[in-house]
Protein backbone atom coordinates (compact mmCIF):
# COMPACT_ATOMS: atom_id res chain seq x y z
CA UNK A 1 10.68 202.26 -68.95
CA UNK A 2 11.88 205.32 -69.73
CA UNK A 3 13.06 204.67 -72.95
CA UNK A 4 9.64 203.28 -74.05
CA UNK A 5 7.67 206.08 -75.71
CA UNK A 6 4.19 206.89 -75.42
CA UNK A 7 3.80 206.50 -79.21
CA UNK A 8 5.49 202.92 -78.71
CA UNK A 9 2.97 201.71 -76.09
CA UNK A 10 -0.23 203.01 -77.84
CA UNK A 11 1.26 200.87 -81.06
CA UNK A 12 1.88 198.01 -78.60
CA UNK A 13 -1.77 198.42 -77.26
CA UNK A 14 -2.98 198.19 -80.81
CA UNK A 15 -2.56 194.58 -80.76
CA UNK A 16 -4.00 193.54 -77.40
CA UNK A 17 -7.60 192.70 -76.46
CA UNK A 18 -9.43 194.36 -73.75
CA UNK A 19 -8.55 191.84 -70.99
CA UNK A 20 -4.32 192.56 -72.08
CA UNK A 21 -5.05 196.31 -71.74
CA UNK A 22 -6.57 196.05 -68.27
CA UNK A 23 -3.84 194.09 -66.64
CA UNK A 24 -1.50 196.34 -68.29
CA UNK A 25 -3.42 199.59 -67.03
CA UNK A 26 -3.44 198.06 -63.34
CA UNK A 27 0.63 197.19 -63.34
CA UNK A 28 1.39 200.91 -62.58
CA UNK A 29 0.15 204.48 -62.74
CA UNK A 30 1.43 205.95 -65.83
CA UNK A 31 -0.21 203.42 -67.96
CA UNK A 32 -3.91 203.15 -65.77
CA UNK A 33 -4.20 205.94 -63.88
CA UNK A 34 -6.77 208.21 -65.22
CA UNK A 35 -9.94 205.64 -65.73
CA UNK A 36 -12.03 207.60 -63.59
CA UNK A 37 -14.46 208.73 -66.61
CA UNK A 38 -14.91 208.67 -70.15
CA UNK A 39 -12.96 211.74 -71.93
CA UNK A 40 -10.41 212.72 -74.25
CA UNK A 41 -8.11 214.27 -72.60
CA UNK A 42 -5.61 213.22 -69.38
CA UNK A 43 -6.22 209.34 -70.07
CA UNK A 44 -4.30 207.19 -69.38
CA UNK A 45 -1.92 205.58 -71.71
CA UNK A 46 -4.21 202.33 -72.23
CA UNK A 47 -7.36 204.49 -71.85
CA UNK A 48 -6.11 206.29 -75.22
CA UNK A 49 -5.41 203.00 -76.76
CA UNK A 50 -8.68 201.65 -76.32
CA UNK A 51 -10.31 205.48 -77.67
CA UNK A 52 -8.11 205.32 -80.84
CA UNK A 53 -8.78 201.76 -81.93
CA UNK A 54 -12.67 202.90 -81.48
CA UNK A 55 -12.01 206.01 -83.42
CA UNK A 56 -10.30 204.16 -86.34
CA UNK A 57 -13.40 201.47 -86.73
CA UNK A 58 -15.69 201.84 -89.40
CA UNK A 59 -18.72 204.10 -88.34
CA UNK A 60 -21.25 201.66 -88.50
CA UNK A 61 -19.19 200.06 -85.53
CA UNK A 62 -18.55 203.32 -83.93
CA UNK A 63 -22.32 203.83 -83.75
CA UNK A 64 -22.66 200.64 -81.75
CA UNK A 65 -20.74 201.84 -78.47
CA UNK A 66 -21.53 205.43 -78.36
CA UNK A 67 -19.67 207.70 -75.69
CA UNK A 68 -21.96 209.30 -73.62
CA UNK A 69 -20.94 212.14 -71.20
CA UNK A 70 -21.45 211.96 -67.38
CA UNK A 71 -20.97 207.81 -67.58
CA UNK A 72 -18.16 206.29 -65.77
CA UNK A 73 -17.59 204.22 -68.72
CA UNK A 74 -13.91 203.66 -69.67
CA UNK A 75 -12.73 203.91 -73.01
CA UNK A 76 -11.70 200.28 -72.26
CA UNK A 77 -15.01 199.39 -71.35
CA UNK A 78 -16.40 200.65 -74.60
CA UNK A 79 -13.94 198.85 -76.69
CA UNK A 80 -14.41 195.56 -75.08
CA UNK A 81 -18.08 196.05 -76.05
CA UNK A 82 -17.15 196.58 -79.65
CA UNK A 83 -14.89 193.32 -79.75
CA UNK A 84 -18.40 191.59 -78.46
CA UNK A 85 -20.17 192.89 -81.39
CA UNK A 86 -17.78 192.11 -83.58
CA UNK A 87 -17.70 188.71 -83.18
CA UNK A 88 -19.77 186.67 -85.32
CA UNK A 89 -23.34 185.77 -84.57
CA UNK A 90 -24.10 182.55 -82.16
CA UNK A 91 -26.60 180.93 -80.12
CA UNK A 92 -25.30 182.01 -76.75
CA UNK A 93 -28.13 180.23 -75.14
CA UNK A 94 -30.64 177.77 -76.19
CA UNK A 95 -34.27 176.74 -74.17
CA UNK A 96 -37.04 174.35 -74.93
CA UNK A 97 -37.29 170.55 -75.53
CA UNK A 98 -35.88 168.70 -79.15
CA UNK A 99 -32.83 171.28 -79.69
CA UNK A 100 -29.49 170.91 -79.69
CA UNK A 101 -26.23 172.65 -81.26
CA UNK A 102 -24.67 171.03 -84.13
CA UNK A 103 -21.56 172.89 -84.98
CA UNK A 104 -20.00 174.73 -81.91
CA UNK A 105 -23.01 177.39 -81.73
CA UNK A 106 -23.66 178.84 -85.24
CA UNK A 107 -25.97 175.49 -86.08
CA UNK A 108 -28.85 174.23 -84.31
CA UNK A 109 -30.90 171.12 -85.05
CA UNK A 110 -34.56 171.30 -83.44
CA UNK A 111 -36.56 168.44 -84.00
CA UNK A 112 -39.84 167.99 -82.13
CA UNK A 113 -41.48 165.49 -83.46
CA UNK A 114 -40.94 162.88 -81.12
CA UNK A 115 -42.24 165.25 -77.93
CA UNK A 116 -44.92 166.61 -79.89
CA UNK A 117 -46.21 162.69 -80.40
CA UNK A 118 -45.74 161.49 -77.01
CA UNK A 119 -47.88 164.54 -76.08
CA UNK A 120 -50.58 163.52 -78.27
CA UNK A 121 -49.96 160.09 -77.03
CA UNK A 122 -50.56 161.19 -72.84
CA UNK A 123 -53.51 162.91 -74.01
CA UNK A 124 -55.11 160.34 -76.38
CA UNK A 125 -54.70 158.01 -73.21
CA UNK A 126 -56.19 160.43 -70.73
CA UNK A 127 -59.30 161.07 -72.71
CA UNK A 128 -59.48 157.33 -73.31
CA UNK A 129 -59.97 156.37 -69.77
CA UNK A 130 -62.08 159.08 -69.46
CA UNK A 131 -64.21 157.95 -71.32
CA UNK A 132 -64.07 154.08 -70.14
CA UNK A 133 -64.72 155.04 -66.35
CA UNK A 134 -66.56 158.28 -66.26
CA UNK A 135 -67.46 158.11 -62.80
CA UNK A 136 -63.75 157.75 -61.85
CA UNK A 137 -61.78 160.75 -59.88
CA UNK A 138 -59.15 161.03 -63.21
CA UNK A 139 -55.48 162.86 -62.64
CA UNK A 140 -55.13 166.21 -64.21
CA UNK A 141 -55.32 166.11 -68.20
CA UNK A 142 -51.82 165.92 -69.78
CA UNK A 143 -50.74 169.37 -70.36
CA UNK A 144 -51.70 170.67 -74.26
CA UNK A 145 -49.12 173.57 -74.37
CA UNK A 146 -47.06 173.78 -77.58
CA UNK A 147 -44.05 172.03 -77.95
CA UNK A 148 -41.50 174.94 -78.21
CA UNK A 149 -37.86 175.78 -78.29
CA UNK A 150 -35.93 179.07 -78.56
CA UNK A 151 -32.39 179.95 -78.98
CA UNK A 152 -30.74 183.00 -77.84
CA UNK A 153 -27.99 185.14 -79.78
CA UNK A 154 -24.88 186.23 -78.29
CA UNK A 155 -25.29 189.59 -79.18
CA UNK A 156 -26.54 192.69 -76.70
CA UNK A 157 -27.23 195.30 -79.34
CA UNK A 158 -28.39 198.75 -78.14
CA UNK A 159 -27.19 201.46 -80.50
CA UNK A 160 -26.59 201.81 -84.01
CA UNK A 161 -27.85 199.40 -87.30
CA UNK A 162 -27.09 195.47 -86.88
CA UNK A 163 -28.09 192.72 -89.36
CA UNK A 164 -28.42 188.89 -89.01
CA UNK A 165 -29.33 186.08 -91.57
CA UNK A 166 -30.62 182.78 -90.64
CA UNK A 167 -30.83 179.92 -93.22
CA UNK A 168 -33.22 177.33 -92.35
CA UNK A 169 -34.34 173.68 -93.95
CA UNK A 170 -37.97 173.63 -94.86
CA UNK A 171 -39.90 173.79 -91.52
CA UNK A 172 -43.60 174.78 -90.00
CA UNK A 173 -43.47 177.01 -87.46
CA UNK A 174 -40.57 178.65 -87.34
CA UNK A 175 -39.87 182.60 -86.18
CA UNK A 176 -37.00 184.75 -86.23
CA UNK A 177 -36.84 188.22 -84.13
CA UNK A 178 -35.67 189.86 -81.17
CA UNK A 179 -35.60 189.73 -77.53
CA UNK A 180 -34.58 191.15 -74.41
CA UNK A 181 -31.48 190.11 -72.87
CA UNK A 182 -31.88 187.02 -70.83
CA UNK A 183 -29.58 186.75 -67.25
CA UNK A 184 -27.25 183.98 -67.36
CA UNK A 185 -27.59 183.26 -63.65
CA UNK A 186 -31.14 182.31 -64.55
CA UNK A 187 -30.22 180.55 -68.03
CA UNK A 188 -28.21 178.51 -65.95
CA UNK A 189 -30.45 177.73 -63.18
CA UNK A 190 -33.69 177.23 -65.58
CA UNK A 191 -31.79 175.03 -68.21
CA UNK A 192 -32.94 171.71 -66.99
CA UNK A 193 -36.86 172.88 -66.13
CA UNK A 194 -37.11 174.36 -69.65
CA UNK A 195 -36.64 171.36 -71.29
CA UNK A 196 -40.39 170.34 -71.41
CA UNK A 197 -40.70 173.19 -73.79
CA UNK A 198 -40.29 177.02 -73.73
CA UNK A 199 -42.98 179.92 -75.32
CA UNK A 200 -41.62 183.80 -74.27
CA UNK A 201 -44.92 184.89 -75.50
CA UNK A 202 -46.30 183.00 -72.87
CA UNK A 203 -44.01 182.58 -69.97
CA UNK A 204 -44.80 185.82 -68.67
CA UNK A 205 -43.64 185.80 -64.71
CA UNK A 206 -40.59 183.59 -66.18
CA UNK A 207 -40.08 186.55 -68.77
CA UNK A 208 -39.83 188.86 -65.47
CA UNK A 209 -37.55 186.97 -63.38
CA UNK A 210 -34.98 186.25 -66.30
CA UNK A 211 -34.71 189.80 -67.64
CA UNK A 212 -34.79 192.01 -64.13
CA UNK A 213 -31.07 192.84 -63.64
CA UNK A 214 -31.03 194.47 -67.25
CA UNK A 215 -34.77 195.96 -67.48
CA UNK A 216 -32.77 199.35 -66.83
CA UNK A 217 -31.36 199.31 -70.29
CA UNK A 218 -34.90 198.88 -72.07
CA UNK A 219 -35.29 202.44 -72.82
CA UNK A 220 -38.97 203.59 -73.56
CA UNK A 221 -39.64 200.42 -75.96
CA UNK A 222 -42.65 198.48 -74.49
CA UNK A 223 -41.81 196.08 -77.38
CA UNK A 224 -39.93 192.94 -75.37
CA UNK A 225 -40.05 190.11 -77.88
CA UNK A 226 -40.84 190.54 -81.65
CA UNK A 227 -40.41 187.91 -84.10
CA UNK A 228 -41.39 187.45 -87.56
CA UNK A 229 -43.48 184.20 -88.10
CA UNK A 230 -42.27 182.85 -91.30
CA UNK A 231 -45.96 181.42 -91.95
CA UNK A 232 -47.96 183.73 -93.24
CA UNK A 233 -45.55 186.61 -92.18
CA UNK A 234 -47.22 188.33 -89.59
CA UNK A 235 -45.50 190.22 -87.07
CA UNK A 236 -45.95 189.11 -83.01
CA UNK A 237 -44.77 190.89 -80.57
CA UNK A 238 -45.55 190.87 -76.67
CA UNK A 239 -44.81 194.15 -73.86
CA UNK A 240 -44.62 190.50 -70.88
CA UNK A 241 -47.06 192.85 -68.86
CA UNK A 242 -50.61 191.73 -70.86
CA UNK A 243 -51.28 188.01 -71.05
CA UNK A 244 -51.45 188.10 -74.38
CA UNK A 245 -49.32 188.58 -77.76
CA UNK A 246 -50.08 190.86 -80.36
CA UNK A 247 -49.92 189.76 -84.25
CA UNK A 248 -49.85 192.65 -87.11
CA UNK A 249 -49.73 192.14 -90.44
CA UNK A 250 -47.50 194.64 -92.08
CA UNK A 251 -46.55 196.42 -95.54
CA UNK A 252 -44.71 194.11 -97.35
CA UNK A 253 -45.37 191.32 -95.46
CA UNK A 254 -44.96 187.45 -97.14
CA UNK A 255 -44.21 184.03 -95.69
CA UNK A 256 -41.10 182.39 -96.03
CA UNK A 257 -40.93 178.88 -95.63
CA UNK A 258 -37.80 177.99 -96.52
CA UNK A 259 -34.03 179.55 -97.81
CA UNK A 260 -32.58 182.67 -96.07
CA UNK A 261 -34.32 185.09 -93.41
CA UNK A 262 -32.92 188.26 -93.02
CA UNK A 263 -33.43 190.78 -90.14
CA UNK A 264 -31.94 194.40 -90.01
CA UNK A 265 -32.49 196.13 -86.71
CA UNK A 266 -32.12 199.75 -86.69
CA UNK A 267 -31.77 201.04 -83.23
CA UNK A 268 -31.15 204.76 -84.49
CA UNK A 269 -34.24 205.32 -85.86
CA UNK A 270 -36.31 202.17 -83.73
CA UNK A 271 -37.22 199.65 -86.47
CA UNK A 272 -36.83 196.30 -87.49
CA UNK A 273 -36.93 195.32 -91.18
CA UNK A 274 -36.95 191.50 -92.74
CA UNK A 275 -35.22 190.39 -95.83
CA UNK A 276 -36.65 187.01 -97.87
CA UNK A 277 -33.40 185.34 -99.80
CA UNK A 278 -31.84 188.85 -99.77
CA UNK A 279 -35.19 190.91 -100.98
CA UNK A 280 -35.98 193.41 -98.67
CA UNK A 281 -39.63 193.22 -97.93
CA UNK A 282 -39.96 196.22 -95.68
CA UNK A 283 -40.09 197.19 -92.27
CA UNK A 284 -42.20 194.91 -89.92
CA UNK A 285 -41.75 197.06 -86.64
CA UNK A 286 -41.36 200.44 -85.00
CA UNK A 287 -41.25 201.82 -81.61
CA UNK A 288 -37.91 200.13 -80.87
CA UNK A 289 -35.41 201.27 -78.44
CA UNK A 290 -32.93 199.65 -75.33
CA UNK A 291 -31.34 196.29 -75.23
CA UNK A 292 -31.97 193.45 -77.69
CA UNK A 293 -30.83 189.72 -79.01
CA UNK A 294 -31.18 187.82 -82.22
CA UNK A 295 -34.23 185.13 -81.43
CA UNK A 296 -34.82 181.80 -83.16
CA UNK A 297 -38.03 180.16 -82.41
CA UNK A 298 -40.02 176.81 -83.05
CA UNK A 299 -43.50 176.73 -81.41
CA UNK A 300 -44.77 173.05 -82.66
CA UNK A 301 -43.51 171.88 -85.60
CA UNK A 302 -43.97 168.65 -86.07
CA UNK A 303 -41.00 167.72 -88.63
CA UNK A 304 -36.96 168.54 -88.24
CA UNK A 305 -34.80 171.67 -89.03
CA UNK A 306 -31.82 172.73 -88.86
CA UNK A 307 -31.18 176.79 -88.60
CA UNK A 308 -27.49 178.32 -89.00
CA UNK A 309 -27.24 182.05 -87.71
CA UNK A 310 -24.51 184.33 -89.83
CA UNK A 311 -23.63 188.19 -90.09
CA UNK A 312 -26.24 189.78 -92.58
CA UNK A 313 -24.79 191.93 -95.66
CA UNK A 314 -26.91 194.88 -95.05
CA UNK A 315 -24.79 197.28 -92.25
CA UNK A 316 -22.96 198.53 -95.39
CA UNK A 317 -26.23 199.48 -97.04
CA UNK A 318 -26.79 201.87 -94.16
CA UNK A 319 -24.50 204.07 -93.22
């Protein structure tokens, strides 16, 4: 060992990912030792690996993992945060009835047609025999709530300037935005029950139970879900504590029915800004802060679409 150089191990380190640098940092002390807290000086040797390939990214990445003092966040840590980030955009996670991916997880294919009929269908029959016995004790009416489906990005963005584009096929009532970070324990364990449809602006104790473990990295933003509702534009957004969602029209605001969405989410100065084919309309929201994902969302379309989620071109443009 002695014969292999600091320099030589920190060049070595340069081509590992975070999960290589960990196992090498536990194999003995002079390479993991000093993890303890995040600083610059006495790291260890795969601690200072980790800070120089964060120092050497572009800023507009550095921005995204910032250090902050008095964390016990390893330099490690940090970097394995950036290699998340970097990674392109998916639908980690997708809710609601009539969806389904289509290529690995950058497609989806939501068609609701077929649920939204057969609910018109139970309740066409319910009324029907309401109206044929009316003295008859009659089972509870069919429920009427939208037909819905969401799906979830895979990014957790807190600091810095991100930017997403979703292409769609011509659909009705589609909306792109952001949301708080869902748990995947309850992802998992809600997967099956959500497939009669899913709203976030409506699910409200749901919207509790599924976001409590991380409702420590919200910051001061009372602004939970946001999306921009392609027709006529308007901006909803919901806090899950009122039972209902706000809608704002905005400067700038226009619908976009079909083509390319853009969203640039600015969590240095708290605002969200949409982009129609690659024309920046303006920004739709303020007041932004803590943890957020890219949201996809179909709240009772009647006809077929398919949505693919891709890295915007806008980062650049900002910093």
């Amino acid at each position: 060992m002695k014969t292999l150089t600091d320099d030589a191990v920190l060049h070595i380190a340069s081509f590992m990912d975070t999960v290589d640098m960990l196992n090498v940092a536990l194999s003995c002390r002079r390479f993991g030792c000093s993890t303890a807290a995040v600083a610059t000086d006495d790291l260890s040797l795969m601690e200072r690996g980790a800070h120089q390939l964060i120092e050497s990214a572009p800023t507009h990445e550095k921005n995204w993992v910032p250090y902050k003092k008095g964390t016990s966040t390893t330099w490690i840590g940090l970097y394995h945060e950036l290699l998340k980030l970097r990674a392109p955009p998916s639908f980690s996670s997708i809710l609601g009835s009539g969806i389904n991916y289509v290529n690995k997880k950058y497609h989806v294919y939501a068609s609701l047609r077929e649920q939204y009929q057969q609910q018109q269908l139970q309740q066409a029959k319910w009324l029907l025999r309401r109206r044929q016995y009316p003295l008859t004790k009659h089972s509870i009416a069919p429920s009427s709530s939208t037909v819905s489906c969401v799906a979830i990005g895979n990014h957790i963005m807190s600091h810095g300037v991100h930017s997403v584009k979703f292409t769609m096929t011509r659909v009705e009532k589609i909306s792109f935005g952001i949301i708080r970070p869902f748990d995947e324990y309850w992802v998992n364990m809600n997967d099956v029950s959500c497939k009669d449809g899913f709203n976030p602006f409506e699910s409200w104790s749901d919207m509790i139970d599924a976001t409590s473990s991380r409702r420590k990295h919200w910051g001061e933003s009372n602004v939970h879900c946001c999306w921009y509702e392609t027709y006529p534009g308007s901006c909803q957004w919901t806090d899950w504590e009122t039972t209902s969602q706000t809608i704002d029209d905005w400067c700038g605001m226009e619908h976009a029915l079909e083509g390319d969405v853009g969203l640039l989410l600015d969590l240095d100065e708290g605002t969200l800004s949409v982009y129609k084919n690659g024309r920046r309309l303006g920004i739709m929201k303020h007041g932004l802060s803590g943890e957020y994902c890219w949201l996809m969302s179909i709240q009772g379309a009647s006809n077929s679409t398919a949505v693919q989620i891709k890295r915007g071109y806008l980062v650049s443009n900002r910093v």
